[in-house]
N, C-alpha and C. Protein backbone atom coordinates (compact mmCIF):
# COMPACT_ATOMS: atom_id res chain seq x y z
N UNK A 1 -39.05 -37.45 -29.37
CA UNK A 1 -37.66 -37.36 -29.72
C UNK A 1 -37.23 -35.90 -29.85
N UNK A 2 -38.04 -35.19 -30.32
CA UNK A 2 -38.02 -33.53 -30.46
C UNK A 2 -38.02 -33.02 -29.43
N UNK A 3 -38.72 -33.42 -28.82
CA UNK A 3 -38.63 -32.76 -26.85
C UNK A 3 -37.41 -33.13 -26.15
N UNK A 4 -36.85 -34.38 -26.14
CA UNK A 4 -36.03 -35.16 -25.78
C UNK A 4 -34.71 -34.06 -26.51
N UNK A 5 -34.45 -34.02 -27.73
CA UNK A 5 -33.14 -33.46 -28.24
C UNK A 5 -33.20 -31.60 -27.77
N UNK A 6 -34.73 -31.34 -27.65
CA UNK A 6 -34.82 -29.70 -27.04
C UNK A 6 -34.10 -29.81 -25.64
N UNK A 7 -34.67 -30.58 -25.11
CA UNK A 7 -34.08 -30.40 -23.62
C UNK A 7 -32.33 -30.81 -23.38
N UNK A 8 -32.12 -31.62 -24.47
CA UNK A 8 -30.88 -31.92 -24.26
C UNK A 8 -30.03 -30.69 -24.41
N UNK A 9 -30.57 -29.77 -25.79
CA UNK A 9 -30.12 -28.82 -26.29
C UNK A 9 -29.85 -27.76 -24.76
N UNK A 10 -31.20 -27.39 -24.29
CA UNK A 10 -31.58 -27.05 -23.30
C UNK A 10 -30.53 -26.65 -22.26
N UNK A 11 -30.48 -28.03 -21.75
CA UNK A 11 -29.24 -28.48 -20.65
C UNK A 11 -27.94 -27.93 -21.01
N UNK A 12 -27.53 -28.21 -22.32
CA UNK A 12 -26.36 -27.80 -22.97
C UNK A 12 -25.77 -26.12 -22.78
N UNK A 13 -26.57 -25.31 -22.85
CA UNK A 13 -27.23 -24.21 -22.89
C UNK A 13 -26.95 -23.60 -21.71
N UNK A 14 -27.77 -24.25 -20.82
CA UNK A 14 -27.41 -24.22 -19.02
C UNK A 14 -26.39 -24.28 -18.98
N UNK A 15 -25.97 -25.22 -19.09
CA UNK A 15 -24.17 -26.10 -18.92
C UNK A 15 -23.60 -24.49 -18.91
N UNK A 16 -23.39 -24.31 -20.50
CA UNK A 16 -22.45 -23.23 -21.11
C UNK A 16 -22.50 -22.17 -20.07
N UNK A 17 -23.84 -21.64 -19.63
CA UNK A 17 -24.13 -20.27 -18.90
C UNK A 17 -23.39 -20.54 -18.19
N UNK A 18 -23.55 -21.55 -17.12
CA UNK A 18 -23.19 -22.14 -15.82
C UNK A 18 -21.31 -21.84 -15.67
N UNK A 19 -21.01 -22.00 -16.70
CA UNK A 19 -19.48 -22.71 -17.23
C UNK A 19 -18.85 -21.24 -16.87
N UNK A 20 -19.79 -20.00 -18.10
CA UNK A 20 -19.19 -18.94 -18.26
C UNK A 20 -19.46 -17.86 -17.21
N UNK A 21 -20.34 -17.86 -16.36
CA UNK A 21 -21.11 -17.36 -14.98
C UNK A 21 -20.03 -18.19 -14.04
N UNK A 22 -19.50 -19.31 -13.76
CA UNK A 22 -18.41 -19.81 -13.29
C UNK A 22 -16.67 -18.78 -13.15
N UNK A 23 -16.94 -18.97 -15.22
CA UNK A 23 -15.20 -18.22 -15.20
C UNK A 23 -15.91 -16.69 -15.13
N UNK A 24 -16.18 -15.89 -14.81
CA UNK A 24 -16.46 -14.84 -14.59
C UNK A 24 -16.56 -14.88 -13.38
N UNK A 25 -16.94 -15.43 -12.17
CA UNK A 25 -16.60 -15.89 -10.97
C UNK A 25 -15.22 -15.75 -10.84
N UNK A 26 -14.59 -16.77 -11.55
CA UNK A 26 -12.92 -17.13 -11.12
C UNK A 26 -12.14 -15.89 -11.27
N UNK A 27 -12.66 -14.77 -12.32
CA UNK A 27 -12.23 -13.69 -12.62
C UNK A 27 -12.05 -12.78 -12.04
N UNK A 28 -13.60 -12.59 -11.62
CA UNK A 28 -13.68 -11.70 -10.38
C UNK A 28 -13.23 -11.81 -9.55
N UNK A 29 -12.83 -13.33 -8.65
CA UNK A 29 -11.87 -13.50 -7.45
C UNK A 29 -10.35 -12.98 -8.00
N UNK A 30 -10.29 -13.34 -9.21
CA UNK A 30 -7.91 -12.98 -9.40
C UNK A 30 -8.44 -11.65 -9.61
N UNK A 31 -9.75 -10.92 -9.93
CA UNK A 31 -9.03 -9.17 -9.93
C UNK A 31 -9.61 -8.98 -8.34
N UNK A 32 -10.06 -9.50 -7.60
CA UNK A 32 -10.18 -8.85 -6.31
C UNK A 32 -8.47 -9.18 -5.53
N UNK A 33 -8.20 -10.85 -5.99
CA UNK A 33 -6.67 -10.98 -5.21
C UNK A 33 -5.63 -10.31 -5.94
N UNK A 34 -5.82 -9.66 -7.30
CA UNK A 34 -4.52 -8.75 -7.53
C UNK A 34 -4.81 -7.25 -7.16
N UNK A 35 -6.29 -6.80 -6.66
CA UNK A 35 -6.23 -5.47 -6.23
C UNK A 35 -6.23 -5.32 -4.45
N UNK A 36 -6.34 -6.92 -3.93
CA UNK A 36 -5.14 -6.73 -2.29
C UNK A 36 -4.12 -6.51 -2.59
N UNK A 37 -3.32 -7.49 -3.30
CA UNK A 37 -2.07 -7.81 -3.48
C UNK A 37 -1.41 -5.84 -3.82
N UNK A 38 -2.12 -5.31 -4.69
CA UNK A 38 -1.40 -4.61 -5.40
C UNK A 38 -2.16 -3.47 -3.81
N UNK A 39 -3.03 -3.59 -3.19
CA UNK A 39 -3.33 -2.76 -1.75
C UNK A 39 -2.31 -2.86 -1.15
N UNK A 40 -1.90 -3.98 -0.08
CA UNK A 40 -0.98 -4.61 0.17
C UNK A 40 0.63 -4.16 0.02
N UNK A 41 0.83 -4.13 -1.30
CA UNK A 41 1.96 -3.40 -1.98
C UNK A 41 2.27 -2.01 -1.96
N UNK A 42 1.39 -1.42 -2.34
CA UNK A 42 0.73 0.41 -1.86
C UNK A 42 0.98 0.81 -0.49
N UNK A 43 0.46 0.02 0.07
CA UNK A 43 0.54 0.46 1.75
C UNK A 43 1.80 0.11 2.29
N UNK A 44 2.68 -0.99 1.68
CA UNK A 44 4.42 -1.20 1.87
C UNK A 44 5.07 0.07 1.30
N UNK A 45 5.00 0.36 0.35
CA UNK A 45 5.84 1.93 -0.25
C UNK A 45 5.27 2.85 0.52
N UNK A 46 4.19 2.84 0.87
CA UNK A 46 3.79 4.14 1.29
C UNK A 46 4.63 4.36 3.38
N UNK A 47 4.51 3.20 3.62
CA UNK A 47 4.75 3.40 5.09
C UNK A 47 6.30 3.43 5.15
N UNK A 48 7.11 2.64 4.00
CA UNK A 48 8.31 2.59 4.07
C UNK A 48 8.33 4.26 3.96
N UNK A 49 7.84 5.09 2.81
CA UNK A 49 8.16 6.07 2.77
C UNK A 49 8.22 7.14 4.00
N UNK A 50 6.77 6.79 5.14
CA UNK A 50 6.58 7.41 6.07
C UNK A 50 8.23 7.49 6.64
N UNK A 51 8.35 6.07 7.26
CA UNK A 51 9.04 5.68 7.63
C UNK A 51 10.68 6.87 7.29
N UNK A 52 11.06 6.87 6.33
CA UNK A 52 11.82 7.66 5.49
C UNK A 52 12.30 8.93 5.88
N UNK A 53 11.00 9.20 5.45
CA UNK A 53 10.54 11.17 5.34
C UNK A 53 10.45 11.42 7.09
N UNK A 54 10.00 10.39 7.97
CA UNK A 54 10.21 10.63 9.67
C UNK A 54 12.12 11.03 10.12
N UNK A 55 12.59 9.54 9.46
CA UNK A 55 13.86 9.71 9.89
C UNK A 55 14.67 10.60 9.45
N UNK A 56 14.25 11.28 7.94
CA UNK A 56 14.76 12.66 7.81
C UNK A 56 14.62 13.82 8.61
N UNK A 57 13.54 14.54 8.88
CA UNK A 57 12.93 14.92 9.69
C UNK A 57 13.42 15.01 10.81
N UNK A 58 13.89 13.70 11.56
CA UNK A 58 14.41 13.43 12.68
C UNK A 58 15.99 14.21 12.65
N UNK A 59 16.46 13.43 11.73
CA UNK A 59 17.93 14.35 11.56
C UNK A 59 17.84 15.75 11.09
N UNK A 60 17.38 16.54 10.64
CA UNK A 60 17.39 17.35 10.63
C UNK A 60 16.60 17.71 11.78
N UNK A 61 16.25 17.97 12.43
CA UNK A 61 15.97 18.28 14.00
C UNK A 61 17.51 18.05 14.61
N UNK A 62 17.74 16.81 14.56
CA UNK A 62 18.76 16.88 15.35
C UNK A 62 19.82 17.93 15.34
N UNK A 63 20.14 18.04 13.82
CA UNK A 63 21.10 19.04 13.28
C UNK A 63 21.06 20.36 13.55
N UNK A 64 19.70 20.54 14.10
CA UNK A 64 19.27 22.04 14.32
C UNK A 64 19.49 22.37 15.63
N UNK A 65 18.85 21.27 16.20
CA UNK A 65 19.67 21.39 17.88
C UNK A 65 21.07 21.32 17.77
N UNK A 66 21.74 20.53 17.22
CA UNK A 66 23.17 20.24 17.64
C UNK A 66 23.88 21.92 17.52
N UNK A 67 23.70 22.23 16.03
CA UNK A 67 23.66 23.98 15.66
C UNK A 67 23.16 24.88 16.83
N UNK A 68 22.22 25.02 17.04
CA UNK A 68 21.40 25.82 18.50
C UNK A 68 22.44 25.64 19.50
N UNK A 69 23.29 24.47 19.99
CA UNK A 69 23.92 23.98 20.94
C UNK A 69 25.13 24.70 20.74
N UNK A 70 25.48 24.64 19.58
CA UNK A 70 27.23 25.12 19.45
C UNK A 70 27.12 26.67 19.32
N UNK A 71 25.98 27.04 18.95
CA UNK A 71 26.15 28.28 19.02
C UNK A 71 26.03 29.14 20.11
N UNK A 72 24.70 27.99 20.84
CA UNK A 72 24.66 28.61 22.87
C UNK A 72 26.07 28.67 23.33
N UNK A 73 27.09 27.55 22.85
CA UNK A 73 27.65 27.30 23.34
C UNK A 73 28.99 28.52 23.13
N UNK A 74 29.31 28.87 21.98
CA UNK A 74 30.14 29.57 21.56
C UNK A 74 29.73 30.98 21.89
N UNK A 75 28.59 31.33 21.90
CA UNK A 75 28.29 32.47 22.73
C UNK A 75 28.45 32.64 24.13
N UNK A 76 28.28 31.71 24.69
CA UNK A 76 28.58 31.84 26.20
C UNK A 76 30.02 31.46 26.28
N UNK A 77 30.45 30.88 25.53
CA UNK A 77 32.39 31.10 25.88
C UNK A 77 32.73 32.23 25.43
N UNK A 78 32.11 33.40 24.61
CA UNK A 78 32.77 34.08 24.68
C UNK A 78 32.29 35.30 25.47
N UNK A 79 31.52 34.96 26.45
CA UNK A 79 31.25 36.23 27.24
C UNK A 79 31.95 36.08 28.46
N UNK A 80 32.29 36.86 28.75
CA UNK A 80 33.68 36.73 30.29
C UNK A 80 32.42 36.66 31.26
N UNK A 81 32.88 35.87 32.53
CA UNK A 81 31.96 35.81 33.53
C UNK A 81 32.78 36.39 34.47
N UNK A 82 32.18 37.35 35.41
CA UNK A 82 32.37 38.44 36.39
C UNK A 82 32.13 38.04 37.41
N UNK A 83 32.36 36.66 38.02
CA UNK A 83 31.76 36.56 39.30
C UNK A 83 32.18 36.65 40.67
C-alpha cells in the first residue's frame, strides 16, 4: 500500500513537471510569436522610413536640377548670341 501511494505520489509529481515543462513551452512559443510580430513591425517602420527619406532625397535632387536649369537657363538668355 506504501509503494502503491509512493508511486501514485510519484506520478503526481511527473504530472506537475510535465504540466509546468508544458507551460514553459507555451511561453516560450508567445515570446518567440511576439518577438516576429514585434520583427515584423520593426522592419514595417523601418522600410516605410527608407521609403520616406528616398522620396525626400528624390525631391530635393529634383529641386537642384530644376535650380541648375533656371539658372543655365537665365544665363544663357542673357548672353547675346553673335551669330
Amino acid at each position: 500500500m506504501v509503494a502503491a501511494s509512493r508511486e501514485k505520489s510519484m506520478a503526481l509529481v511527473n504530472l506537475e513537471e510535465s504540466s509546468e515543462e508544458a507551460t514553459w513551452r507555451g511561453n516560450a512559443e508567445n515570446v518567440k510569436d511576439d518577438l516576429n510580430g514585434l520583427d515584423k513591425a520593426v522592419s514595417a517602420v523601418l522600410g516605410q522610413r527608407t521609403i520616406e527619406r528616398n522620396q525626400l532625397l528624390v525631391t530635393i535632387a529634383k529641386s537642384k536640377f530644376t535650380k541648375n536649369r533656371d539658372d543655365n537657363n537665365s544665363v544663357i538668355q542673357l548672353v547675346p548670341f553673335n551669330g
